[in-house]
Protein backbone atom coordinates (compact mmCIF):
# COMPACT_ATOMS: atom_id res chain seq x y z
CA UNK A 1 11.99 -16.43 6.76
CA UNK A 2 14.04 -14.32 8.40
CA UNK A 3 13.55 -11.09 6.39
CA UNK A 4 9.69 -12.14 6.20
CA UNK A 5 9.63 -11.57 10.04
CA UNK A 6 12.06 -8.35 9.96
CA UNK A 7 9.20 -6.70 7.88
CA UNK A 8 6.20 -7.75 10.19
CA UNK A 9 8.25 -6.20 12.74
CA UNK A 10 8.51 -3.17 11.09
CA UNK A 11 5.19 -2.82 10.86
CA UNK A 12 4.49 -3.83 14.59
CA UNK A 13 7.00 -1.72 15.97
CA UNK A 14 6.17 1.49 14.00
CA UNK A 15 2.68 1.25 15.46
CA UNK A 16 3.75 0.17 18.80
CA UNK A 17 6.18 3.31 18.95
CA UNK A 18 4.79 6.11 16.74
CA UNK A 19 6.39 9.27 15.64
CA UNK A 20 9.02 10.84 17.12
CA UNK A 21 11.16 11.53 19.61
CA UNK A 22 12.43 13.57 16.52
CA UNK A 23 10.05 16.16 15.86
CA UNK A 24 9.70 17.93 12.29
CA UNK A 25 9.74 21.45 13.45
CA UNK A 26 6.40 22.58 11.26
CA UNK A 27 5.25 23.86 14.45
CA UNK A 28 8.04 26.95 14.28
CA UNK A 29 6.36 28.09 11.35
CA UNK A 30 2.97 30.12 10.83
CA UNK A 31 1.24 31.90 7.70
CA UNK A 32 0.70 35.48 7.72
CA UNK A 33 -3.18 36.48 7.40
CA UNK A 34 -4.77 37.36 4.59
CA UNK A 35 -7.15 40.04 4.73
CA UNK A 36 -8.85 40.13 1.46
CA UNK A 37 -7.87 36.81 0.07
CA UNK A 38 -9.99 37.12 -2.66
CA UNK A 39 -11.10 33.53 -3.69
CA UNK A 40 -14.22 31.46 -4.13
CA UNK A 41 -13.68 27.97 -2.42
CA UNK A 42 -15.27 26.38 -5.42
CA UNK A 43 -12.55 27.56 -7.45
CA UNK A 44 -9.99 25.90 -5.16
CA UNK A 45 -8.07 23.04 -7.27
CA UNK A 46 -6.40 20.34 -5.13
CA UNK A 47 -5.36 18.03 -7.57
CA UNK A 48 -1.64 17.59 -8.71
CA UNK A 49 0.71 16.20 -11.77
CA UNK A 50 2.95 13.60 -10.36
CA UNK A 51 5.00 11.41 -12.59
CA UNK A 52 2.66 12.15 -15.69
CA UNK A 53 -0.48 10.74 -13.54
CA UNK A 54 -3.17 13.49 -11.87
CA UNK A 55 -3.90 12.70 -8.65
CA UNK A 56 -7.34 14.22 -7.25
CA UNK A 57 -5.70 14.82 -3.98
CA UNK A 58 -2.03 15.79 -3.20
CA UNK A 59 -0.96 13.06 -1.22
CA UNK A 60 0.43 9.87 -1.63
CA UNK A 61 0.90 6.86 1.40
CA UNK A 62 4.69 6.34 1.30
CA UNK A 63 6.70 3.28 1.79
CA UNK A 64 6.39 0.42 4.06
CA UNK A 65 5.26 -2.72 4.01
CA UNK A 66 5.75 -5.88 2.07
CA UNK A 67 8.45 -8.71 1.22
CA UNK A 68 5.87 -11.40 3.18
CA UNK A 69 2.41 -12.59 2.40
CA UNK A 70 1.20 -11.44 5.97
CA UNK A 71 0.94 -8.08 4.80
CA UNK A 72 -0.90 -8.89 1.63
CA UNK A 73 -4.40 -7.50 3.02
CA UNK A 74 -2.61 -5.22 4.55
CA UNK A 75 -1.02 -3.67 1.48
CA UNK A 76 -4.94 -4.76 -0.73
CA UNK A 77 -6.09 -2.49 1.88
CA UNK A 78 -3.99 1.13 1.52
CA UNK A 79 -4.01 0.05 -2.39
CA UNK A 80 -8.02 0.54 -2.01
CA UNK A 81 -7.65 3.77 0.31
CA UNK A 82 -5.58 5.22 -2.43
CA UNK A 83 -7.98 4.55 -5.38
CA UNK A 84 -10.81 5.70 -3.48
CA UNK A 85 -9.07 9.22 -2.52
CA UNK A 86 -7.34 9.63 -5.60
CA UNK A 87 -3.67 9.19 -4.14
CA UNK A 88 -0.69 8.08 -4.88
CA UNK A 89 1.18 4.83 -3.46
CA UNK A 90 4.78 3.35 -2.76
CA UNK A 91 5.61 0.08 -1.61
CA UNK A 92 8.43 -1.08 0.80
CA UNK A 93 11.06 -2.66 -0.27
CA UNK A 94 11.00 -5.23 -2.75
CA UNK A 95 14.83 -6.60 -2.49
CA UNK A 96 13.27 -9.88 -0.94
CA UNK A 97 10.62 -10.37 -3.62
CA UNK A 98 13.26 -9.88 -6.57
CA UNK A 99 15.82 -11.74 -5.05
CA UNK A 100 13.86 -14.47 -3.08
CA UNK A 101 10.69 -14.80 -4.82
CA UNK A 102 9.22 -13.90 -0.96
CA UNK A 103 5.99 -11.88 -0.61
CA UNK A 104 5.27 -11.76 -4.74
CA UNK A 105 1.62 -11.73 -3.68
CA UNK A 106 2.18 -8.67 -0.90
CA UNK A 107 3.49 -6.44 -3.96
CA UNK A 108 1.30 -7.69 -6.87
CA UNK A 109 -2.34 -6.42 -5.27
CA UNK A 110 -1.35 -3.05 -5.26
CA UNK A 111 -1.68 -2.96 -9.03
CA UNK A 112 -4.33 -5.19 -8.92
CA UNK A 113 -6.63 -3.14 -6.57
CA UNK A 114 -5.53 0.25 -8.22
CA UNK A 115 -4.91 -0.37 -11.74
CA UNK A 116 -4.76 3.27 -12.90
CA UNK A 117 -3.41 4.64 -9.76
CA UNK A 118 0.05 5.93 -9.38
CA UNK A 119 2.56 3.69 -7.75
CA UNK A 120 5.71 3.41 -6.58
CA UNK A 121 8.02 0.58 -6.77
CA UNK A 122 11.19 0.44 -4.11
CA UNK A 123 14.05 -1.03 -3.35
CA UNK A 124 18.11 -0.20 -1.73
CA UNK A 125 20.07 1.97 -3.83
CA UNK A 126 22.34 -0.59 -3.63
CA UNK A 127 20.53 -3.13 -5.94
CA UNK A 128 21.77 -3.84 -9.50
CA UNK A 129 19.82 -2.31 -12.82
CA UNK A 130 18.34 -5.72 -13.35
CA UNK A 131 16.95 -5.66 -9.91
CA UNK A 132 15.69 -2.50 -10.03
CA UNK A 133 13.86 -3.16 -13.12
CA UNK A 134 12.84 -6.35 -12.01
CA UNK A 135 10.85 -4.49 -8.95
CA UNK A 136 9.14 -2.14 -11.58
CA UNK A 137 7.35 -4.74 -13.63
CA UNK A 138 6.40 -6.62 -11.07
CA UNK A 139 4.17 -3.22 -10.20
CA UNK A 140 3.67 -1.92 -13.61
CA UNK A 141 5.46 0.94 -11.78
CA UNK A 142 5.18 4.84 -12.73
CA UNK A 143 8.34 5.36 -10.70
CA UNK A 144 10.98 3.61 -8.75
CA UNK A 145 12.09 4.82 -5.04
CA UNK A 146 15.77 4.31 -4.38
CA UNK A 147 16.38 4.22 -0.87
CA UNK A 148 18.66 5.82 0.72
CA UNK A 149 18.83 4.21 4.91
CA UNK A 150 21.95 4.92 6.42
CA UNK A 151 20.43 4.74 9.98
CA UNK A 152 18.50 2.61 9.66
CA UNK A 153 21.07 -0.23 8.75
CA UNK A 154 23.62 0.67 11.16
CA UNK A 155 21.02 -0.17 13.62
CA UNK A 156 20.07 -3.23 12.19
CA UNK A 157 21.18 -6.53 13.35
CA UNK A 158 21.67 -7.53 9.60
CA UNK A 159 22.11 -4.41 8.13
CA UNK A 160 24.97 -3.28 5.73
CA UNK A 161 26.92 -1.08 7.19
CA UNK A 162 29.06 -0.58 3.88
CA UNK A 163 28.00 2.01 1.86
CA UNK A 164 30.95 2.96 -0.25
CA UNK A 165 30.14 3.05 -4.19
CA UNK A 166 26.84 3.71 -3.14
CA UNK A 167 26.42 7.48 -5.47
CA UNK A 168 28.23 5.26 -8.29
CA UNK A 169 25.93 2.44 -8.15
CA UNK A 170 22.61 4.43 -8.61
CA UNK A 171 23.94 6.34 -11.33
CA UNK A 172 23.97 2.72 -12.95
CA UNK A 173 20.69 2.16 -11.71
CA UNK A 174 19.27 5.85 -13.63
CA UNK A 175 21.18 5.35 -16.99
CA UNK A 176 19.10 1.95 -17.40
CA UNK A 177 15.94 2.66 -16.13
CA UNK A 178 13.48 4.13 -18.64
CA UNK A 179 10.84 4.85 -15.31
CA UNK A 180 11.62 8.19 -13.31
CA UNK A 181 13.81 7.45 -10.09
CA UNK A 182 13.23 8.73 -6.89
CA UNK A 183 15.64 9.43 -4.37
CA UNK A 184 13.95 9.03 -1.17
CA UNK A 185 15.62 8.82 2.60
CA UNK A 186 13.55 6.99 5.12
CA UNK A 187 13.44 9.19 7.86
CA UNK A 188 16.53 11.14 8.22
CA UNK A 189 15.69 13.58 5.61
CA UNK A 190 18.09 14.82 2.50
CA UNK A 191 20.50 17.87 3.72
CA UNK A 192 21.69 20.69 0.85
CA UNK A 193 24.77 19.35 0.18
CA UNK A 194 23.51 15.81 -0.75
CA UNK A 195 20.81 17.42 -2.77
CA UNK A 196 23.52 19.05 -4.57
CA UNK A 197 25.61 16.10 -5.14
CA UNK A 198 22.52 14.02 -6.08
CA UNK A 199 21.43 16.96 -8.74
CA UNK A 200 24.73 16.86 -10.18
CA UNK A 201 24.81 13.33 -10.82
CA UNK A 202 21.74 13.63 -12.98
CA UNK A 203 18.61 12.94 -10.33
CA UNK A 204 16.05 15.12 -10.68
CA UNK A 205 12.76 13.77 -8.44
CA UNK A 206 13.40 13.54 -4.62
CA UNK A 207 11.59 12.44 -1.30
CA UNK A 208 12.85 14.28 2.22
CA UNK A 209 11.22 11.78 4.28
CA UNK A 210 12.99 13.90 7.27
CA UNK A 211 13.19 13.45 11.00
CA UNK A 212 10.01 13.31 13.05
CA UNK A 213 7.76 10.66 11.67
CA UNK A 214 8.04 6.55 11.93
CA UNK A 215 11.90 5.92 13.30
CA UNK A 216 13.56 3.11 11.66
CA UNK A 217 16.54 3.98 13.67
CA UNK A 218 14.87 3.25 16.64
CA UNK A 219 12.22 0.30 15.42
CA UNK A 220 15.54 -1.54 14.58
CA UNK A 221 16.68 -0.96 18.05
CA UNK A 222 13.57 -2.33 19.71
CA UNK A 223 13.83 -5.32 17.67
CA UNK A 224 17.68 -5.77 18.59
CA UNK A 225 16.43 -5.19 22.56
CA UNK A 226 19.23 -2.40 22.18
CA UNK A 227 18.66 1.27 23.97
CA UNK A 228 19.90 4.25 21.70
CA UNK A 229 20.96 7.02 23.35
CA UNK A 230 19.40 10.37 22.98
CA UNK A 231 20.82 11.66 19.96
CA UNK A 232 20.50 8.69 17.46
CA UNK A 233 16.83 8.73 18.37
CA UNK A 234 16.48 11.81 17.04
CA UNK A 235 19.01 11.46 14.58
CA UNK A 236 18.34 12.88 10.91
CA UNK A 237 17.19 16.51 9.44
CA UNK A 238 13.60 16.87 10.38
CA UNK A 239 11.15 17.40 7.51
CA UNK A 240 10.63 21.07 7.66
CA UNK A 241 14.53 21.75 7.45
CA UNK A 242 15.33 19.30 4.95
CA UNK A 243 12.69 21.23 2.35
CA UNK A 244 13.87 24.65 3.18
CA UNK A 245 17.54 23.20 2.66
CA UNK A 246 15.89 21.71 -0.94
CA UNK A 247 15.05 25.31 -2.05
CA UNK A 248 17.88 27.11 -3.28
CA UNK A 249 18.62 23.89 -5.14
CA UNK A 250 15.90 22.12 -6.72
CA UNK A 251 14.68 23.64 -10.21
CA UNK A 252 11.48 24.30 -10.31
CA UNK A 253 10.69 22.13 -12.88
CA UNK A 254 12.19 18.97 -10.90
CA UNK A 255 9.89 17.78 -8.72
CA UNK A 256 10.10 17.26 -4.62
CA UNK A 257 7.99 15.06 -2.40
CA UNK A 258 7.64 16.12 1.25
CA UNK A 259 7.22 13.12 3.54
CA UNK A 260 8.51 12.49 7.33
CA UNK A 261 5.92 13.33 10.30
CA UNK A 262 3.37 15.13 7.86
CA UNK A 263 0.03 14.86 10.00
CA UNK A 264 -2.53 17.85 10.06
CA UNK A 265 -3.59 19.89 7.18
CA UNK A 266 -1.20 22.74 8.44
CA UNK A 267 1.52 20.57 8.24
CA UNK A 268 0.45 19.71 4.56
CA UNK A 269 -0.12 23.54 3.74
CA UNK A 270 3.79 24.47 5.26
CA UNK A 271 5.07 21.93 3.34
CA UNK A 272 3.43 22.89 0.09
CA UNK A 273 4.97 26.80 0.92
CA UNK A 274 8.32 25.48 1.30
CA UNK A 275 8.03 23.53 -2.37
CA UNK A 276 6.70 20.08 -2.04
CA UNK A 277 4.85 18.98 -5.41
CA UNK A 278 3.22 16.60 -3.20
CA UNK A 279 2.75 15.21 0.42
CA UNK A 280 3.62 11.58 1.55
CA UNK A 281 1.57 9.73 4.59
CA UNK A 282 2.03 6.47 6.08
CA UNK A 283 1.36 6.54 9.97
CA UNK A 284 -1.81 7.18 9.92
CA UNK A 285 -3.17 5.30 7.25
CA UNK A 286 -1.39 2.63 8.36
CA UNK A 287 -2.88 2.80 12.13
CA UNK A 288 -6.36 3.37 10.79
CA UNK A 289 -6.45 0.22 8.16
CA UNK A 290 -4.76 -2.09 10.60
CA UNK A 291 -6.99 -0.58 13.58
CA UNK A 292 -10.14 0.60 12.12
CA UNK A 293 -10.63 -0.71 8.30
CA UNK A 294 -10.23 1.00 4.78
CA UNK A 295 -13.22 3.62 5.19
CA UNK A 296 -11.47 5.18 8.57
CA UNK A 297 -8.25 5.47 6.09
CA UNK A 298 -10.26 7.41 3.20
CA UNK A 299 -12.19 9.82 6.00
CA UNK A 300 -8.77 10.77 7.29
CA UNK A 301 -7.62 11.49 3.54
CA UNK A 302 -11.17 13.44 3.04
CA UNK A 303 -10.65 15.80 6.35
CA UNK A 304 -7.08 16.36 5.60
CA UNK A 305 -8.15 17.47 2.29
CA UNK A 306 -10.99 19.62 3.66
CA UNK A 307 -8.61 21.10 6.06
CA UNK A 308 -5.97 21.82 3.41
CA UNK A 309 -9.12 23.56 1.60
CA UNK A 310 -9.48 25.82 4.63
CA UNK A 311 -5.85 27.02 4.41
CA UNK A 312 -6.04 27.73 0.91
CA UNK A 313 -9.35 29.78 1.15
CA UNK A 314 -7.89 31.74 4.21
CA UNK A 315 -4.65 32.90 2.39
CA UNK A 316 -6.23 33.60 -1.32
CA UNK A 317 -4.67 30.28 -2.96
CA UNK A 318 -6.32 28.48 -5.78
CA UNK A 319 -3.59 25.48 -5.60
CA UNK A 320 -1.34 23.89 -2.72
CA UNK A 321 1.22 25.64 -4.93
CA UNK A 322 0.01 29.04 -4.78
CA UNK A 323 1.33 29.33 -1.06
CA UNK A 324 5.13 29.62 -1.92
CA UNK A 325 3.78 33.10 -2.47
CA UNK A 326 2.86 33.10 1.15
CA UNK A 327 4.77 35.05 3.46
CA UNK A 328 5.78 32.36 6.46
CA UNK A 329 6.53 33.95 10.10
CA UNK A 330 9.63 31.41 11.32
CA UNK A 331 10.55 31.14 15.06
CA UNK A 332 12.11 28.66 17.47
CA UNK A 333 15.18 26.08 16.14
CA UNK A 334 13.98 26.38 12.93
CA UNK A 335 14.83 30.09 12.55
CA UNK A 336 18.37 29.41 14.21
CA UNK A 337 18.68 26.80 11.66
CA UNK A 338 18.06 28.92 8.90
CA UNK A 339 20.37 31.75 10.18
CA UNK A 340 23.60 28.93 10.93
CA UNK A 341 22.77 28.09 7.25
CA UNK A 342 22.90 31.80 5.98
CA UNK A 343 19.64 31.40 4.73
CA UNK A 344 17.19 34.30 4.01
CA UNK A 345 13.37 32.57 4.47
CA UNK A 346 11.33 35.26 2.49
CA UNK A 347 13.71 33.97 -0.88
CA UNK A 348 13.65 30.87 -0.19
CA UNK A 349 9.99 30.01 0.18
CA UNK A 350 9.54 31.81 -3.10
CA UNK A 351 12.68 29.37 -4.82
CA UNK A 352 10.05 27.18 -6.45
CA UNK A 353 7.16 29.66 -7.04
CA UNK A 354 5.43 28.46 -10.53
C-alpha cells in the first residue's frame, strides 16, 4: 500500500509543482535563417525508426505512472493519445508489479489499448535479469528503460541510497535481455563521462531526461514536508547540455532520446539539431488527460507537430534530422558551458549528421 500511494503522489505532486526551478537552457540557443531553403512542405517527412517500429510522429510520452490500479485510466488514457498520434510510450516503474503483483492492471492496458504501438517497459537498474524480463512480457515490450535516479532516492523517505555495483548489475541485466535496453536518467540528465562509461560497457540506446522538466528531487521533498535548498532543486545537467555533452560520443548509428522539459516545437527542433532520434513528453500530456481528456492530449501532439513542420520548412529540412546540418547561434550559460567543456558547437551539432 505504501508504494501504491508513493506513485499517486508522484503524479499529484508533478502536476501540483510543474517544471522547473531547473531550466533546460533551449532558450540560449537559436537557428540561423535560411534564405532560400528550398523545400516543398509536402515533402516534409516527420516520421522516425525507433527500436525497429515507425512512429508517424517523433515523439514518445516518457515514464511515469503506474504500480497501482488508480492510475489504470490514467495510463488507458496516454496509451490511446499515443495510438492516435502515432507515438511512442514508456511506463513508470514496474518494480512493484513484478515484485508485488501491485498495479498488474495499470501496466497491462497499455498494450491492450495500443497493440502495435511502441512501448516501453521500466524498472531500477538495480533489479535482477529475471525482473527485468519479467517487466517486458508483462508489456509485450519493444524496449526496456533502466533507470538511473540518484536524486531522486536520496530524497526519498524510502529510497536506496546505496548504489554501489550499480554499472555491474546492468551489465547483467543487457547480457540476458534479448529486448534493446535503455539507459534513461529521470531528470538529472546523463553527463559525457557517464556516457562514456555506459558506451564502454556495451549500452548503446540512451534517454537524457536532463534538468528542467518534472523534479523528482523535489516531488520527493514535498511528500517528505522537507525544504531543499537552492541547489538540489535545480540539481542535474539540464536537457540541452546533457545532448551537446552526448555528441562527441554517441555513434551515429546508436540511437539517443531527448527528454527533460521538452515543451514547444522549438524546443523539439533544438533538440533534433543537437542529435536526438526522438523527443520524449510527459508534462503536458499528462496535465491535459488528467485535466482536459484524451482529445486535448492528441491536439497538443498535432500542433507540436505542425509547429515542428514550420521549423523544418523555414530552414530547408525534409526530416527532424536534417537540422544537425543547421548552423545553431549559442549564447548565455549554455555557451560558457560549452567553452569550460572545450567544446567547439559548429562540430558538435554536426557529430551525428546522417
Amino acid at each position: 500500500m505504501q508504494r501504491e500511494q508513493r506513485k499517486l503522489e508522484h503524479i499529484k505532486y508533478a502536476l501540483e509543482l510543474g517544471d522547473g526551478p531547473a531550466t533546460t537552457h533551449f532558450a540560449d540557443l537559436s537557428f540561423i535563417h535560411n534564405c532560400l531553403p528550398e523545400i516543398n512542405p509536402a515533402d516534409i517527412d516527420l516520421s522516425v525508426k525507433l527500436l525497429g517500429k515507425r512512429l508517424r510522429l517523433p515523439f514518445f510520452i516518457d515514464a511515469i505512472t503506474g504500480s497501482t490500479d488508480g492510475v489504470t485510466e490514467l495510463n488507458s488514457k496516454l496509451a490511446q493519445v499515443a495510438e492516435a498520434c502515432g507515438i511512442g510510450m514508456a511506463v513508470g516503474s514496474q518494480y512493484g508489479a513484478v515484485c508485488q503483483g501491485s498495479g498488474l492492471g495499470s501496466y497491462k492496458v497499455v498494450r491492450e489499448k495500443n497493440p502495435d504501438g511502441l512501448v516501453f517497459a521500466n524498472m531500477s537498474a538495480f533489479v535482477t535479469p529475471e525482473q527485468a524480463l519479467a517487466a517486458v512480457e508483462m508489456l509485450e515490450a519493444d524496449g526496456l528503460e533502466l533507470h538511473l535516479n540518484a536524486a531522486q532516492e536520496l530524497h526519498m523517505t524510502e529510497g536506496d541510497k546505496n548504489y554501489a555495483g550499480l554499472l555491474q548489475n546492468m551489465q547483467k541485466i543487457h547480457e540476458n535481455l534479448d529486448v534493446p535496453i535503455i539507459i534513461k536518467e529521470t531528470g538529472c540528465g546523463i553527463a559525457k563521462e557517464q556516457y562514456e562509461e555506459l558506451l564502454g560497457a556495451g549500452f548503446r540506446i540512451y534517454n537524457c531526461a536532463g534538468a528542467g522538466g518534472t523534479n523528482f528531487p523535489a516531488i520527493e521533498a514535498k511528500r517528505s514536508g522537507v525544504e531543499l535548498n537552492e541547489e538540489f532543486l535545480s540539481w542535474g545537467l539540464p536537457t540541452c547540455w546533457s545532448l551537446i555533452d552526448a555528441q562527441g560520443i554517441i555513434p551515429q548509428k546508436q540511437c539517443l532520446l531527448a527528454s527533460g522539459g521538452i515543451r514547444s516545437a522549438g524546443d523539439v527542433a533544438k533538440a533534433f539539431a543537437l542529435g536526438a532520434d526522438a523527443v520524449g513528453i510527459t508534462g503536458p500530456a499528462l496535465r491535459l488527460v488528467v485535466e482536459e481528456g484524451i482529445e486535448a492530449a492528441v491536439a497538443y501532439f498535432t500542433e507540436l507537430a505542425q509547429g515542428l513542420e514550420q521549423y523544418l520548412s523555414l530552414l530547408g529540412c525534409r526530416t527532424p534530422y536534417e537540422l544537425r546540418r543547421v548552423p545553431l547561434l549559442i549564447k548565455g550559460e549554455t555557451k560558457s558551458y560549452v567553452e569550460c567543456r572545450g567544446y567547439d558547437l559548429p562540430s558538435l551539432c554536426r557529430a551525428r549528421i546522417r
